[in-house]
Protein backbone atom coordinates (compact mmCIF):
# COMPACT_ATOMS: atom_id res chain seq x y z
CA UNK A 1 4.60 1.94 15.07
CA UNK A 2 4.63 5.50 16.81
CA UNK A 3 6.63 7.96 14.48
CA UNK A 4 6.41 6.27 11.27
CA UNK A 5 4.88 8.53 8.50
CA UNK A 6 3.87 7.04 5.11
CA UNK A 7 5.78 8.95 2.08
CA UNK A 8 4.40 7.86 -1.54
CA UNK A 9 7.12 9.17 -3.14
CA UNK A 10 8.98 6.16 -5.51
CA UNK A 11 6.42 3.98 -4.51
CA UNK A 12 4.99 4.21 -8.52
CA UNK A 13 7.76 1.47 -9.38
CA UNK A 14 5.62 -1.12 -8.04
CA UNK A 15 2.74 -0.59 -10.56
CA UNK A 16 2.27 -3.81 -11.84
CA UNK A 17 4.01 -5.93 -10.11
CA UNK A 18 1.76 -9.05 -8.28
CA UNK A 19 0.83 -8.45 -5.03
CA UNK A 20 2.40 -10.65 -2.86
CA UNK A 21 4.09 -10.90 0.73
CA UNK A 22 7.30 -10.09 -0.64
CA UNK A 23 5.92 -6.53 -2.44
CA UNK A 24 3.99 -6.18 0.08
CA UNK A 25 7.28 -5.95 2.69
CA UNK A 26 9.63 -3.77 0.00
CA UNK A 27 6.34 -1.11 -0.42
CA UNK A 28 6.11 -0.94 3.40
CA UNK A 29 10.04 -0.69 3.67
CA UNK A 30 10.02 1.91 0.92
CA UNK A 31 6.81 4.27 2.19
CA UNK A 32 8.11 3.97 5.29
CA UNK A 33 4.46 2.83 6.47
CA UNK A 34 4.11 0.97 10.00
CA UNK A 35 1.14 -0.40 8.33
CA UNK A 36 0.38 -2.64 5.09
CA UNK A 37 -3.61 -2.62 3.93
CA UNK A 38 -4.36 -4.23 0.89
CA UNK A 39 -7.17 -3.31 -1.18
CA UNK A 40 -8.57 -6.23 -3.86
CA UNK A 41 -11.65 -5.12 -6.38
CA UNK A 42 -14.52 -4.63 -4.50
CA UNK A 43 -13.53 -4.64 -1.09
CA UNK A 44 -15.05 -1.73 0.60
CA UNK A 45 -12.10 0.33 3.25
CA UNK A 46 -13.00 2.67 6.35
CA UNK A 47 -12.10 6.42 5.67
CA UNK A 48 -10.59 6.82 8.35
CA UNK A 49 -6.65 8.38 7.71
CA UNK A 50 -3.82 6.82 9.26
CA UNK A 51 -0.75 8.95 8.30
CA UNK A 52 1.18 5.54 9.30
CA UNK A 53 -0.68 3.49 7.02
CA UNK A 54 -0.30 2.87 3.14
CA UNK A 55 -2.93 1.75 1.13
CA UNK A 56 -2.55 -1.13 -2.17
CA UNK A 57 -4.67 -1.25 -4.58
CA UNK A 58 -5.13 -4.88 -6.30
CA UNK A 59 -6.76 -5.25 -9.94
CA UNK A 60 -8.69 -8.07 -10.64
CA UNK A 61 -5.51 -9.66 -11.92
CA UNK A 62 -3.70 -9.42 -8.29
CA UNK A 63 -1.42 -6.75 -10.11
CA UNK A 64 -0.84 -3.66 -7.97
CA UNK A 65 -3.00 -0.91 -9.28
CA UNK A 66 -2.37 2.09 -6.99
CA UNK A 67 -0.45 2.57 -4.07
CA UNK A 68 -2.29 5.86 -1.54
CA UNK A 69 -1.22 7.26 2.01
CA UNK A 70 -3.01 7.51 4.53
């Protein structure tokens, strides 16, 4: 969505949690973010920055491991 800029800020609260469809939708609500990508161990991601887009990181466990802009 045009005009939507990811902001990071409070997203550290969801450290831990499983990744799912509903953390998925409060992270997006709470960055802000137009756009969702998850990240799961080993998956390889395009550099490419997308101020719109935030970033979650999954641990082998499907616990949210990092949460990144961009």
């Amino acid at each position: 969505m045009p005009g939507r800029i990811c902001e990071a800020t409070g997203s550290k609260r969801f450290i831990g949690q499983t990744g799912s469809s509903e953390s998925g939708a409060a992270i997006l609500q709470a960055t802000h973010s137009a756009v969702l990508r998850w990240a799961p161990p080993g998956v390889m991601l395009t550099m490419d920055y997308s101020p719109s887009r935030v970033t979650v990181r999954l641990g082998p466990d499907d616990k949210i491991s990092a949460i990144n802009c961009g």
